[in-house]
Protein backbone atom coordinates (compact mmCIF):
# COMPACT_ATOMS: atom_id res chain seq x y z
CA UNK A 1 -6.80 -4.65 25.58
CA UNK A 2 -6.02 -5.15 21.63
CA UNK A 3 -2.50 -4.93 20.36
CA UNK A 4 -1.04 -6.39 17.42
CA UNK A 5 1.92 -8.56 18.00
CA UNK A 6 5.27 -10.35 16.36
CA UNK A 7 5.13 -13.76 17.09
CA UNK A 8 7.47 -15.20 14.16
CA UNK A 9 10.01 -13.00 11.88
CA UNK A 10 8.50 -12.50 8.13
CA UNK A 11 5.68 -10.98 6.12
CA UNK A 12 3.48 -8.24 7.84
CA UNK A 13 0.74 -10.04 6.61
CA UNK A 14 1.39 -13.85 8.04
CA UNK A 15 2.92 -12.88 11.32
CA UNK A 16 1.13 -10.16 12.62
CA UNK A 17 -1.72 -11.45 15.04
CA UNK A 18 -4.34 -9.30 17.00
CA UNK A 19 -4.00 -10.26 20.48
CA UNK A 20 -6.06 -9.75 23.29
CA UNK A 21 -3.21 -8.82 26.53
CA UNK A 22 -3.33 -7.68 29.95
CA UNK A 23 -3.12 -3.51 30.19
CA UNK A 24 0.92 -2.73 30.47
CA UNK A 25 1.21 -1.36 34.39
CA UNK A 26 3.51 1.79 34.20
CA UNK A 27 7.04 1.29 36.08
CA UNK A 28 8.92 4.39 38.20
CA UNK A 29 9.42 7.14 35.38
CA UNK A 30 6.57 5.99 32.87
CA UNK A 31 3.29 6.90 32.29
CA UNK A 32 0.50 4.64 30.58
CA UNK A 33 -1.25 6.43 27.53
CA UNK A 34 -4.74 5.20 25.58
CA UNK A 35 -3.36 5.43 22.24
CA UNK A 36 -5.42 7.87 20.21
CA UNK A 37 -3.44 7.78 16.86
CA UNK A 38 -0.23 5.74 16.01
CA UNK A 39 2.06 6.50 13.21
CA UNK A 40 3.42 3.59 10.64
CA UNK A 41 6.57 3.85 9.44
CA UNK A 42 9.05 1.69 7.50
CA UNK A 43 11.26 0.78 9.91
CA UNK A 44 7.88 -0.93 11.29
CA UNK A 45 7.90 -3.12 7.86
CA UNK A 46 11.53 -3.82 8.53
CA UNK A 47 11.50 -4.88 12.46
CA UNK A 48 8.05 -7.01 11.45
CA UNK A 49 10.32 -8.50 8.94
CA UNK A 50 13.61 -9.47 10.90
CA UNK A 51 15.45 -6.95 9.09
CA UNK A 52 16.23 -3.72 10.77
CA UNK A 53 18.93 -2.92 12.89
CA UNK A 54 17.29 -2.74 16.10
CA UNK A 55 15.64 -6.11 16.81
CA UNK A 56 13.16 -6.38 19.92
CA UNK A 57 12.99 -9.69 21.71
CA UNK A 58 9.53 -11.86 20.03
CA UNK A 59 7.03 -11.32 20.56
CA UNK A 60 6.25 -7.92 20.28
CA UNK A 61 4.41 -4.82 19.54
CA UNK A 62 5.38 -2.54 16.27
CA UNK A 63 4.68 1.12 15.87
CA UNK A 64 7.85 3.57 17.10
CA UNK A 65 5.45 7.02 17.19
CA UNK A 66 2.25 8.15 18.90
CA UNK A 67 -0.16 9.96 20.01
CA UNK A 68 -1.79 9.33 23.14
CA UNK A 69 -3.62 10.90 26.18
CA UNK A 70 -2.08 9.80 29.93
CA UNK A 71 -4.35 7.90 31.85
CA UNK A 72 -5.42 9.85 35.07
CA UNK A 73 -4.71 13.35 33.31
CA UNK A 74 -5.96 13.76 29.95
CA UNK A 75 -2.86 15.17 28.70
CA UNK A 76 -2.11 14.36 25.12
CA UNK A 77 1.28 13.61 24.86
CA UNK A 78 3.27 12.36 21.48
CA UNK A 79 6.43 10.07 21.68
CA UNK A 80 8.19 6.61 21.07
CA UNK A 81 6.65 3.84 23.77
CA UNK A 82 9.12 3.05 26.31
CA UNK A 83 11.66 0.78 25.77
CA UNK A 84 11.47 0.53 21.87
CA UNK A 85 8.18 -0.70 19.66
CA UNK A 86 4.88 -0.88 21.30
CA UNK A 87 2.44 1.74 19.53
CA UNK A 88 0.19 -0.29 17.36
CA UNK A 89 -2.18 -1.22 20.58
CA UNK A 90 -5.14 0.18 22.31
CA UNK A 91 -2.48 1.44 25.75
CA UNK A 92 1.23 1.98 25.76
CA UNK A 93 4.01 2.88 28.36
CA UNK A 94 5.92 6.21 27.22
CA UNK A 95 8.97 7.50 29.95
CA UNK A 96 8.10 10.48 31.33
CA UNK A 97 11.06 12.23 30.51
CA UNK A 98 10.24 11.49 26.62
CA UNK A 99 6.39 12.54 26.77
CA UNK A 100 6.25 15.19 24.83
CA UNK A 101 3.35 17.62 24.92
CA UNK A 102 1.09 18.50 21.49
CA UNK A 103 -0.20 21.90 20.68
CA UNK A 104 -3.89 22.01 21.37
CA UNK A 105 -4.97 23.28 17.38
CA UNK A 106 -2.93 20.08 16.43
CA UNK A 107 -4.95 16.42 15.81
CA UNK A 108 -4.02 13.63 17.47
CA UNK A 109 -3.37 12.18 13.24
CA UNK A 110 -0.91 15.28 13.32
CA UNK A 111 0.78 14.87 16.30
CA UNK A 112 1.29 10.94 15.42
CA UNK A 113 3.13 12.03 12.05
CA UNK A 114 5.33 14.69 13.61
CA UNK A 115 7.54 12.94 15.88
CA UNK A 116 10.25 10.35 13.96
CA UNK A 117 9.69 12.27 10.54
CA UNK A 118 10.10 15.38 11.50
CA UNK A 119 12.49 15.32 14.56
CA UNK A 120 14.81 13.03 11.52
CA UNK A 121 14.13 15.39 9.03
CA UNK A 122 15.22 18.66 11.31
CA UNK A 123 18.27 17.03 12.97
CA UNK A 124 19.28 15.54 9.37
CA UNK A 125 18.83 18.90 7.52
CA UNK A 126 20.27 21.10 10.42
CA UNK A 127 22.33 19.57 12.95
CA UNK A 128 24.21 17.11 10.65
CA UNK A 129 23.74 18.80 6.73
CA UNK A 130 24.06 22.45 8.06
CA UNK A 131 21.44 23.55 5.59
CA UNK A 132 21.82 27.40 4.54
CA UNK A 133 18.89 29.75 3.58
CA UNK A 134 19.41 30.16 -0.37
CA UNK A 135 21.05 26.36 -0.73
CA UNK A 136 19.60 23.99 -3.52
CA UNK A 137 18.11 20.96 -1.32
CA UNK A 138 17.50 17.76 -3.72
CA UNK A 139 14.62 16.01 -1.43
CA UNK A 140 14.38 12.08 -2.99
CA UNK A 141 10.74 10.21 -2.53
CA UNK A 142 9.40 13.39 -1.58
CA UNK A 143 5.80 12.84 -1.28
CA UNK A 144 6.40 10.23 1.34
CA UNK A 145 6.37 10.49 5.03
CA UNK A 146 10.00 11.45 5.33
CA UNK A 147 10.28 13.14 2.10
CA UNK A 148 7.17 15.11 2.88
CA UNK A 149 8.85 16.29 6.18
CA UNK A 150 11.98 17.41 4.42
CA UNK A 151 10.60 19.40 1.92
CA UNK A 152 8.23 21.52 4.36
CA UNK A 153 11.31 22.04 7.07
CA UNK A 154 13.81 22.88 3.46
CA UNK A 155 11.50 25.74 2.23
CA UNK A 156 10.76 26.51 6.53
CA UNK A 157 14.51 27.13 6.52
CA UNK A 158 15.20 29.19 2.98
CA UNK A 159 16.52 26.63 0.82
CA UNK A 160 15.13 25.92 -2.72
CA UNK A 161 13.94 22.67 -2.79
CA UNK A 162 14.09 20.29 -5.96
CA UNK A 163 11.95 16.65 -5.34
CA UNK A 164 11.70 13.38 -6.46
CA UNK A 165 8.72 11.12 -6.68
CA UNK A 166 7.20 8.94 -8.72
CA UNK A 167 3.74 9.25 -10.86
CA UNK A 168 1.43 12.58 -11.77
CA UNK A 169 -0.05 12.09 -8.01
CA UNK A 170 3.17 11.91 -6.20
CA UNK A 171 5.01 14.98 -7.94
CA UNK A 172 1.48 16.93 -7.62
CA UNK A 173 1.50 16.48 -3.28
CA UNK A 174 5.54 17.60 -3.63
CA UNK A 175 4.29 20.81 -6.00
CA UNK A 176 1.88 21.58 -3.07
CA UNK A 177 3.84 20.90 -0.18
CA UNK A 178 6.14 24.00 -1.38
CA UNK A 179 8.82 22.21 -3.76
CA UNK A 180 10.45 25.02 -6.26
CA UNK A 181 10.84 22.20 -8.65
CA UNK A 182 9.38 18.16 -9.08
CA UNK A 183 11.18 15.74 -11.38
CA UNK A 184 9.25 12.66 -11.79
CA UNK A 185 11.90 9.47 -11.42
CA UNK A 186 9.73 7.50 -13.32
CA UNK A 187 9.91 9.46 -17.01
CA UNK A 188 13.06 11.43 -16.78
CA UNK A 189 16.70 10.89 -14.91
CA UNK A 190 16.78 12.93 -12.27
CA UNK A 191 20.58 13.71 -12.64
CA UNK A 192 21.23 15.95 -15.78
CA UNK A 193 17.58 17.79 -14.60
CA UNK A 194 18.84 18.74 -11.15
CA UNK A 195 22.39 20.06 -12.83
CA UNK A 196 19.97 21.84 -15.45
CA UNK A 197 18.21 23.11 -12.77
CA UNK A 198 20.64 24.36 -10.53
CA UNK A 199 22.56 25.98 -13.50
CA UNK A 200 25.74 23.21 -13.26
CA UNK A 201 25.89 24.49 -9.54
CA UNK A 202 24.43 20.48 -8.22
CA UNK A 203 22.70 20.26 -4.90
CA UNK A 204 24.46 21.61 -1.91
CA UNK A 205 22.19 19.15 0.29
CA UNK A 206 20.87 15.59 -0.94
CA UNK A 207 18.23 14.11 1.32
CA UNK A 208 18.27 10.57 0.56
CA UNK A 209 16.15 7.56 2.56
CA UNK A 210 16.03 5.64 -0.52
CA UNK A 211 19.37 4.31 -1.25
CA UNK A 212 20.81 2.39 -4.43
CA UNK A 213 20.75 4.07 -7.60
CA UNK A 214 19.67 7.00 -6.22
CA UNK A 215 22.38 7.30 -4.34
CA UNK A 216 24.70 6.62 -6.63
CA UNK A 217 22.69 9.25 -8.85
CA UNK A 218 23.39 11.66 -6.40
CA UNK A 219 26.64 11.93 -5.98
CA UNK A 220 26.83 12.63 -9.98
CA UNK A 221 24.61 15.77 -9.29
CA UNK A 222 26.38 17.12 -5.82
CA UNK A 223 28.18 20.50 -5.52
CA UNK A 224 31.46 21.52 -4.60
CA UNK A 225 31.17 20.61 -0.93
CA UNK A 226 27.59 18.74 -0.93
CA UNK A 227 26.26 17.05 1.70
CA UNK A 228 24.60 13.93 1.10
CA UNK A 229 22.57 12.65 4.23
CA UNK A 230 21.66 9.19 4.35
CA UNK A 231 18.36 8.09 5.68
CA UNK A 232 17.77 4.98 4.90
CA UNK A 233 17.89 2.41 1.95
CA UNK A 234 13.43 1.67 0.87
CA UNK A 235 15.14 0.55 -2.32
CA UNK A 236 16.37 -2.36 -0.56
CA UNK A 237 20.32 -2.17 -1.94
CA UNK A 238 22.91 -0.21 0.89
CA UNK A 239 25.06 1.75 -1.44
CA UNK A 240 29.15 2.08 -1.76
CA UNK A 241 31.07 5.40 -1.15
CA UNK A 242 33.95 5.25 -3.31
CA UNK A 243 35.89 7.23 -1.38
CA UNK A 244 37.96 8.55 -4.03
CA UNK A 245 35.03 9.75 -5.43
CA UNK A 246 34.68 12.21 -2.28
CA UNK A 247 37.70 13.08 -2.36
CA UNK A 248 37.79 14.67 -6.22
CA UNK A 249 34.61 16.12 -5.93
CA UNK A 250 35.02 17.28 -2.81
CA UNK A 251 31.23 16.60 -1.29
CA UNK A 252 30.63 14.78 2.43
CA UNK A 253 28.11 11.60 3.19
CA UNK A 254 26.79 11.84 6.25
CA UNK A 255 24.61 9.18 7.97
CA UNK A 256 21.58 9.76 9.83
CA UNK A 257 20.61 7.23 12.86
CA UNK A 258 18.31 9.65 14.93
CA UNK A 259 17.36 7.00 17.48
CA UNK A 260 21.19 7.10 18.52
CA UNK A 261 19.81 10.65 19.80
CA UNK A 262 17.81 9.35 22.67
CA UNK A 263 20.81 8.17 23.80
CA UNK A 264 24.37 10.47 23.13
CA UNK A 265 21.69 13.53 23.15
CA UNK A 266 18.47 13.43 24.60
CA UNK A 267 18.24 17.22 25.18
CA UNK A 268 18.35 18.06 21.78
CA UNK A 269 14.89 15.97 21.29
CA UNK A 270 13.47 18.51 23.92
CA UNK A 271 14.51 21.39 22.01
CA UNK A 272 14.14 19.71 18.25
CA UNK A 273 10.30 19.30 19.74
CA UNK A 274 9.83 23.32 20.80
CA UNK A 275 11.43 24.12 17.38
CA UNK A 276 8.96 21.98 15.22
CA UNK A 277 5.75 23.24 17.42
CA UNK A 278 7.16 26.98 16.39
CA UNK A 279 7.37 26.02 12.96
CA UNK A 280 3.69 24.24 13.07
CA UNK A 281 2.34 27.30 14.73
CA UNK A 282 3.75 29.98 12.03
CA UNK A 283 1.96 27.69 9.72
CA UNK A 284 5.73 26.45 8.36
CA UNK A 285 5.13 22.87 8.48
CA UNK A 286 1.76 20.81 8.50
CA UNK A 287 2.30 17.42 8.66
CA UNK A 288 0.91 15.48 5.63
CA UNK A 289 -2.00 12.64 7.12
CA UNK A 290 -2.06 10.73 3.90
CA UNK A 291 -4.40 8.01 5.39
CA UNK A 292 -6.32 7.05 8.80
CA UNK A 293 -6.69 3.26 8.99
CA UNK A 294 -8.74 1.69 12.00
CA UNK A 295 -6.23 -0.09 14.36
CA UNK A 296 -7.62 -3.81 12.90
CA UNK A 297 -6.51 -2.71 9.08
CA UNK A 298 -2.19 -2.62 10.12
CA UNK A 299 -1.14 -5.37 7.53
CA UNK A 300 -3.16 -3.77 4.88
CA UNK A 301 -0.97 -0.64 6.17
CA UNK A 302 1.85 -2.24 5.85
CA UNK A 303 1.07 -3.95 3.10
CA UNK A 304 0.77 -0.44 1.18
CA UNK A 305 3.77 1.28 3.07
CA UNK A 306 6.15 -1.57 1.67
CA UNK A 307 4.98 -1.27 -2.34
CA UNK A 308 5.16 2.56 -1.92
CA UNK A 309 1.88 3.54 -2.56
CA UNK A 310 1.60 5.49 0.04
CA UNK A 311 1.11 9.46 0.25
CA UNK A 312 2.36 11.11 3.33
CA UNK A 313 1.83 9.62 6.74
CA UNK A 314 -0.63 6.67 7.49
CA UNK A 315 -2.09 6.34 10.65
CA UNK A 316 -3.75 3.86 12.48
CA UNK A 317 -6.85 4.76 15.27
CA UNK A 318 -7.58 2.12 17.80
């Protein structure tokens, strides 16, 4: 079969080679799954690159999320491949445990976008941001995979949503994905609009996987008792809390590792998983495909996840 491997640490584009490897052979607990749509992610950029914090022995497979159908049943099933990366091939091993099933009106491009984005979005906005119905949710890089996520679940959930993104094309996918309000980074500081905005009240909930100076943007524009929920850092710079700066404003920063969830709570996957299927069947959420990419195109993927020109999800189709 074809999957793209890691030989070397470095640029997507000068280390990624498409091999041709035995078929993986499914161990007690797993089951072996044609790929039929794999999601790409930035965390894929980062682990191609040497640079994330999980760090798979070389070489290896990227791709954390997929869609595929187990061999010997036809069940489509979406998930992370066992034992960390693995999706960007033509077969993968998922555990058992952690197949989870897709609703049948949902593609397999769908169901490829909905599992990291989506289960990070809910469990950041919910379990660890306690989002209320009627709250002012600032979503930053909103018309991107994980901003896209968090701005369908904020509006599923009641909150008035405010984005970030940059360009006329980017703020126009956050206006139709349900944001109350789109500031566009690029022309105007998103700071004194989002106090203007929320009448001096600042955002309750900051939804941040960019890092830097928006981060340190937010926390001018937080409320009395904000939470901030860190995501990740795209803008390459990891941020300082001055703590004192917490304190006399009184707001929270909470970080956001989801993976760690597969591992302190696995259950709440399960149920994260029945809760998001709900919401896609009421029509709540739809998962934004920005771009299907044959399997053999990944470092032109990558390529365009890393400069940011991506819209929603891209996904690759062996």
């Amino acid at each position: 079969m074809r999957a793209w491997r890691v030989h070397s640490l470095g640029d997507p584009a000068e280390v990624l080679s498409l091999d041709e490897v035995d078929r993986p052979e499914p161990g007690p607990g797993q089951l072996l799954v044609r790929v039929r749509a794999a999601g790409l992610n930035f965390p894929d950029v980062l682990m191609t690159r040497g640079l994330y914090q999980e760090r798979p022995p070389l070489p290896f497979t990227p791709g954390v999320e997929l869609c595929g159908e187990v061999v010997g049943s036809g069940q489509r099933v979406l998930g992370a491949p066992s034992g960390g990366p693995g999706a960007f091939a033509e077969y993968a091993l998922v555990d058992a445990a952690a197949a989870w099933p897709v609703p049948a009106d949902m593609s397999d491009e769908q169901a490829a976008s909905l599992y990291l984005t989506h289960q990070t979005g809910f469990v950041g906005l919910h379990r660890r941001a306690g989002l209320q119905a009627g709250e002012w949710l600032l979503v930053h890089a909103g018309a991107g995979g994980v901003g896209s996520a968090a701005i369908q679940l904020g509006k599923a959930a009641g909150a008035r949503v405010i984005a970030t993104a940059g360009g006329e094309r980017k703020t126009e996918v956050c206006r139709q994905l349900g944001a109350d309000h789109v500031i566009d980074y690029t022309d105007e500081d998103f700071v004194p609009l989002v106090k203007d905005i929320t009448g001096g009240h600042g955002a309750d909930v900051v939804y941040d996987p960019v890092g830097g100076d928006v981060f340190d943007g937010s926390r001018r524009c937080i409320a009395f008792e904000g939470r901030i929920v860190v995501v990740g850092f795209t803008s390459g710079r990891i941020p300082q809390v001055p703590a004192n700066h917490a304190l006399v404003k009184n707001y929270s920063v909470v970080g956001l590792h989801w993976g760690l969830y597969r591992k302190h709570d696995p259950a709440r996957i399960g149920m994260v998983h029945e809760e998001l299927c709900r919401l896609f069947a009421d029509g709540a959420i739809d998962p934004l495909v920005g771009q299907v990419l044959p399997l053999a195109q990944l470092p032109v993927a990558m390529a365009a996840i890393a400069d940011r020109s991506t819209v929603g999800k891209v996904v690759l189709r062996p």
